[in-house]
C-alpha atoms as a PDB file:
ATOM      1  CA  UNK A   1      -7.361  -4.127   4.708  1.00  0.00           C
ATOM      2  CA  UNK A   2      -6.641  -7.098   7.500  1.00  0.00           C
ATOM      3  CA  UNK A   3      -3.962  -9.230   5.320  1.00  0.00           C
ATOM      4  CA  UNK A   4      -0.868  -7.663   3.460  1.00  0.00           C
ATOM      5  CA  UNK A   5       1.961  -9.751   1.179  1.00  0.00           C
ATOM      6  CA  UNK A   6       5.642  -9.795   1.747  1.00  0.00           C
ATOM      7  CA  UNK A   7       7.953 -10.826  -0.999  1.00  0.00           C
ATOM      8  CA  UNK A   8       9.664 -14.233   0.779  1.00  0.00           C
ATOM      9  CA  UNK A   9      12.821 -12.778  -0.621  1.00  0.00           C
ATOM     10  CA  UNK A  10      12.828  -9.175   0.110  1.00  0.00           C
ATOM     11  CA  UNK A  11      15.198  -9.486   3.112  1.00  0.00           C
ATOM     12  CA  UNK A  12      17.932 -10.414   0.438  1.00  0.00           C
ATOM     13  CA  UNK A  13      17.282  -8.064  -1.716  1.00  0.00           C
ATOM     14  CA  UNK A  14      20.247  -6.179  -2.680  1.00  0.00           C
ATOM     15  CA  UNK A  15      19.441  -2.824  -1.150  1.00  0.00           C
ATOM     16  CA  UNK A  16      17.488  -3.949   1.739  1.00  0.00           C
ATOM     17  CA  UNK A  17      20.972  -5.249   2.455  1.00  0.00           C
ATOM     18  CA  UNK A  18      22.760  -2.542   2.417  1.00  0.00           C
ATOM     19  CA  UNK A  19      19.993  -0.293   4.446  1.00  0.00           C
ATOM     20  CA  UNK A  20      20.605  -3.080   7.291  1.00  0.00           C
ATOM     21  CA  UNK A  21      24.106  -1.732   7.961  1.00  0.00           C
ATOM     22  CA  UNK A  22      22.304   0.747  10.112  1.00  0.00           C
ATOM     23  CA  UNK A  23      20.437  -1.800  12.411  1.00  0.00           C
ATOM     24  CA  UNK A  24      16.657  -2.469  12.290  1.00  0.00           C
ATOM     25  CA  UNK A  25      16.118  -0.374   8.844  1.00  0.00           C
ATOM     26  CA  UNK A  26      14.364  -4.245   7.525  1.00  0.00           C
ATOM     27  CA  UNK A  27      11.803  -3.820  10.235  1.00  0.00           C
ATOM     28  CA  UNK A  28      11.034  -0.505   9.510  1.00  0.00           C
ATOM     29  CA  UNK A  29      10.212  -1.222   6.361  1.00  0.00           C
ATOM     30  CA  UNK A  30       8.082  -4.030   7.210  1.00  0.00           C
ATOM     31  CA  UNK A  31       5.774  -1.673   9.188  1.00  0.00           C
ATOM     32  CA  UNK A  32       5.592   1.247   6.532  1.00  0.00           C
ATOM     33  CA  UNK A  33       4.568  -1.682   4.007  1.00  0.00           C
ATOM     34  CA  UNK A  34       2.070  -2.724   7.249  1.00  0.00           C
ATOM     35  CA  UNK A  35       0.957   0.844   7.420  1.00  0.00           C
ATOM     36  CA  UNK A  36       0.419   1.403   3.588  1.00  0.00           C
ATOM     37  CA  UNK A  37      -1.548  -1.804   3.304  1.00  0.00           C
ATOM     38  CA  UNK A  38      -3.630  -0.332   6.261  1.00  0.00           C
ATOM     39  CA  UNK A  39      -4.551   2.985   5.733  1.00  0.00           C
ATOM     40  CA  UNK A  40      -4.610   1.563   1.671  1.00  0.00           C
ATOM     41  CA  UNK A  41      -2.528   4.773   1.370  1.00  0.00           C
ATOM     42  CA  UNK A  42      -1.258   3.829  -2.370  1.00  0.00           C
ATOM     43  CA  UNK A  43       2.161   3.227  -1.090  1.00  0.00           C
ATOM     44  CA  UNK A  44       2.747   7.189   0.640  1.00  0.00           C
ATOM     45  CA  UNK A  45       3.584   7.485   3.694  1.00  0.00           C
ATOM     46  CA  UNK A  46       3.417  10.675   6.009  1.00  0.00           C
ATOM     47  CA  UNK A  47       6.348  12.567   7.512  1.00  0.00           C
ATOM     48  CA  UNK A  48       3.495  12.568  10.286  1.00  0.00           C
ATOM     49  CA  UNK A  49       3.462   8.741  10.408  1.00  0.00           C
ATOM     50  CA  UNK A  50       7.110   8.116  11.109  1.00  0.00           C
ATOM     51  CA  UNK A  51       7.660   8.941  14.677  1.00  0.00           C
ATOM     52  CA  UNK A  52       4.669   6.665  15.689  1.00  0.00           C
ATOM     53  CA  UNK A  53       6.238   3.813  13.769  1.00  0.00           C
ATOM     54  CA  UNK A  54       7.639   1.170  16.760  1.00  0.00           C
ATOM     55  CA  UNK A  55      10.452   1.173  14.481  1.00  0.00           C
ATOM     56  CA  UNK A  56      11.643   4.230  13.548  1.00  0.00           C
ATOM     57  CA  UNK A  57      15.245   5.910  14.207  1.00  0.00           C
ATOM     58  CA  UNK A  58      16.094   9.099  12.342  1.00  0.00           C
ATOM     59  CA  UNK A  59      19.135   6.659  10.715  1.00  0.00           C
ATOM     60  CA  UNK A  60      16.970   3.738  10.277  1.00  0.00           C
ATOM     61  CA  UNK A  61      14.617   6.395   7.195  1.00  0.00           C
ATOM     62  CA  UNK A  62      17.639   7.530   5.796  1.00  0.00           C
ATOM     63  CA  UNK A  63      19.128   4.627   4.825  1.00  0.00           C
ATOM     64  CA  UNK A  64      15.667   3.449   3.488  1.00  0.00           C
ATOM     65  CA  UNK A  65      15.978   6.769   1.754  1.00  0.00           C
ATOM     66  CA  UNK A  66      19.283   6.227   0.705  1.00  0.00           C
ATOM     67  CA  UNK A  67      18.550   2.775  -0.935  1.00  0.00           C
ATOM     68  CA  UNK A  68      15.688   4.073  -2.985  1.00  0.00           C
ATOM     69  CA  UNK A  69      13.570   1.652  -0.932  1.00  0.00           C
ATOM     70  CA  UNK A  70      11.534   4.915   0.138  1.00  0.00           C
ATOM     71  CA  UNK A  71      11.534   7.749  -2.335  1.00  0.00           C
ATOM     72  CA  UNK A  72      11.059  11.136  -0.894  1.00  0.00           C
ATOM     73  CA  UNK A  73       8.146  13.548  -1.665  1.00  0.00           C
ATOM     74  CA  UNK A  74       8.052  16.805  -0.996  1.00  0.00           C
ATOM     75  CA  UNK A  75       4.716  18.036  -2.441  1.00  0.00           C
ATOM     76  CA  UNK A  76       3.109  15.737  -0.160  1.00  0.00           C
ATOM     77  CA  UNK A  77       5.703  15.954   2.756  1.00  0.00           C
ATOM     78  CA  UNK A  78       6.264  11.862   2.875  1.00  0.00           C
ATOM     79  CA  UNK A  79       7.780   9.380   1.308  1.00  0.00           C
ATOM     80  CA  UNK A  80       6.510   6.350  -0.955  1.00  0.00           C
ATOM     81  CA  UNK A  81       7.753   2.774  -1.340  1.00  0.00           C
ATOM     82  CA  UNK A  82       9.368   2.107  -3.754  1.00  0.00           C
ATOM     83  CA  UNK A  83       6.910   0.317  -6.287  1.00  0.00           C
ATOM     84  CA  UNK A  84       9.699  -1.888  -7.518  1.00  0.00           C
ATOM     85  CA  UNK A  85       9.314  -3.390  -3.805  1.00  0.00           C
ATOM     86  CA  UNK A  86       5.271  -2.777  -3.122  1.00  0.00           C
ATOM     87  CA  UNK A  87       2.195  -1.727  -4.629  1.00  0.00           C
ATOM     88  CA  UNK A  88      -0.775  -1.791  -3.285  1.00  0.00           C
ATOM     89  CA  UNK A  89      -2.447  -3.376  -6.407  1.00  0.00           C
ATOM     90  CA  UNK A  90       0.453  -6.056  -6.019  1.00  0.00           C
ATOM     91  CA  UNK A  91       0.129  -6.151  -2.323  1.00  0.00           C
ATOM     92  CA  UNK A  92      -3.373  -7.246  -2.163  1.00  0.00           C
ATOM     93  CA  UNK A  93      -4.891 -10.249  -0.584  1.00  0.00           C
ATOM     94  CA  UNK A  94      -6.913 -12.561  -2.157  1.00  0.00           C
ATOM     95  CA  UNK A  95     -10.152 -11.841  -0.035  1.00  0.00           C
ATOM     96  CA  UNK A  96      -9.286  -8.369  -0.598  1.00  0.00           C
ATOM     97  CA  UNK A  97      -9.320  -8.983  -4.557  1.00  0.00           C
ATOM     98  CA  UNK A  98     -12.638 -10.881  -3.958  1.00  0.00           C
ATOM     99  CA  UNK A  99     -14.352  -8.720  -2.063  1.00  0.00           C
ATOM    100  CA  UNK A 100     -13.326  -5.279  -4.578  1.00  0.00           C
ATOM    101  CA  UNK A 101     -14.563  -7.937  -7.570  1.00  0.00           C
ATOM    102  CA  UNK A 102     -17.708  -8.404  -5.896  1.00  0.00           C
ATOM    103  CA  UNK A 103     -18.348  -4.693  -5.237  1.00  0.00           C
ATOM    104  CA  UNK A 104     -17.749  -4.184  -8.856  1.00  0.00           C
ATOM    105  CA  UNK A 105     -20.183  -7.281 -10.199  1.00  0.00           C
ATOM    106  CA  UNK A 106     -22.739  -5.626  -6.945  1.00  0.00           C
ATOM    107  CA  UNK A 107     -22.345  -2.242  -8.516  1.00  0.00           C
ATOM    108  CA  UNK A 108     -22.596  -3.289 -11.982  1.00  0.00           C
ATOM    109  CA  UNK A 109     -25.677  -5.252 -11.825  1.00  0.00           C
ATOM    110  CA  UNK A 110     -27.271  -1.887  -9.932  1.00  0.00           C
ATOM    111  CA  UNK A 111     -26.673   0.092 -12.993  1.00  0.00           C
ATOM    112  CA  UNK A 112     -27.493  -2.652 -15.063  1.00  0.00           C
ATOM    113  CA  UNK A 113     -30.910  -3.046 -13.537  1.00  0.00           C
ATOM    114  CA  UNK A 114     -31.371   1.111 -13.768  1.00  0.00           C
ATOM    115  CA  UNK A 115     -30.822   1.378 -17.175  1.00  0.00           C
ATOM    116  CA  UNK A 116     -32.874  -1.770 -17.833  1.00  0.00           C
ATOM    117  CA  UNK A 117     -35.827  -0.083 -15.455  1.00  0.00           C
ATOM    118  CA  UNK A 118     -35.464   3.368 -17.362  1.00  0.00           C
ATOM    119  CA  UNK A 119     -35.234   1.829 -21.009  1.00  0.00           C
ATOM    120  CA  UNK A 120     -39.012   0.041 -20.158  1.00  0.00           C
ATOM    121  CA  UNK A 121     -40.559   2.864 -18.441  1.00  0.00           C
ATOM    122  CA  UNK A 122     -39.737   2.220 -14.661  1.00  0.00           C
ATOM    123  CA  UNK A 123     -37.289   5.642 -13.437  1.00  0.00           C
ATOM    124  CA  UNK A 124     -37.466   5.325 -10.558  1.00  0.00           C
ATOM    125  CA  UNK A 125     -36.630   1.400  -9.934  1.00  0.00           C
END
């Protein structure tokens, strides 16, 4: 996916605030929300992602950590946004809406035409 959102007002949220005491925590965030909307990972992001993030300090994740704006998994060794802050169903664009709704009206009319060919005696249409 090219385009991502950002909430206008996310940089005054509440605990995006209080994450900033450490320095630079806002822009890490910004990237993991980059990266999720990117590798259209669902929101989870890799302990193997963090160290190539431009943005990332050991201090910088726990704070993120800390103010529940990242919320730590351990099956999957990661962490995921917090969906109160991103989804990736909320996050997309509007060309990216357009483009899964035309895959689905594409796809639909396929199996539309099938059944239509099988129902009047043409399998293999």
């Amino acid at each position: 996916m090219e385009w991502g959102r950002l909430y206008a007002r996310l940089p005054d949220d509440i605990h995006v605030q209080a994450a900033e005491t450490n320095g630079g925590a806002f822009g890490l965030l910004v990237e993991s929300m980059c990266y999720c909307t990117s590798a259209e990972s669902e929101g989870f992001i890799p302990d193997s992602q963090l160290r190539r993030f431009l943005g990332y300090k050991p201090g910088r994740a726990a704070a993120l950590a800390r103010e529940e704006l990242w919320l730590r998994d351990d099956k999957r060794s990661g962490y995921m946004l917090n969906p109160e802050i991103w989804t990736e169903e909320r996050n997309l664009s509007d060309s990216a809406e357009r483009k899964r709704q035309a895959d689905r009206e594409r796809v639909a009319a396929k199996r539309a035409a099938a059944r239509f060919a099988a129902q009047n005696g043409h399998p293999d249409v």
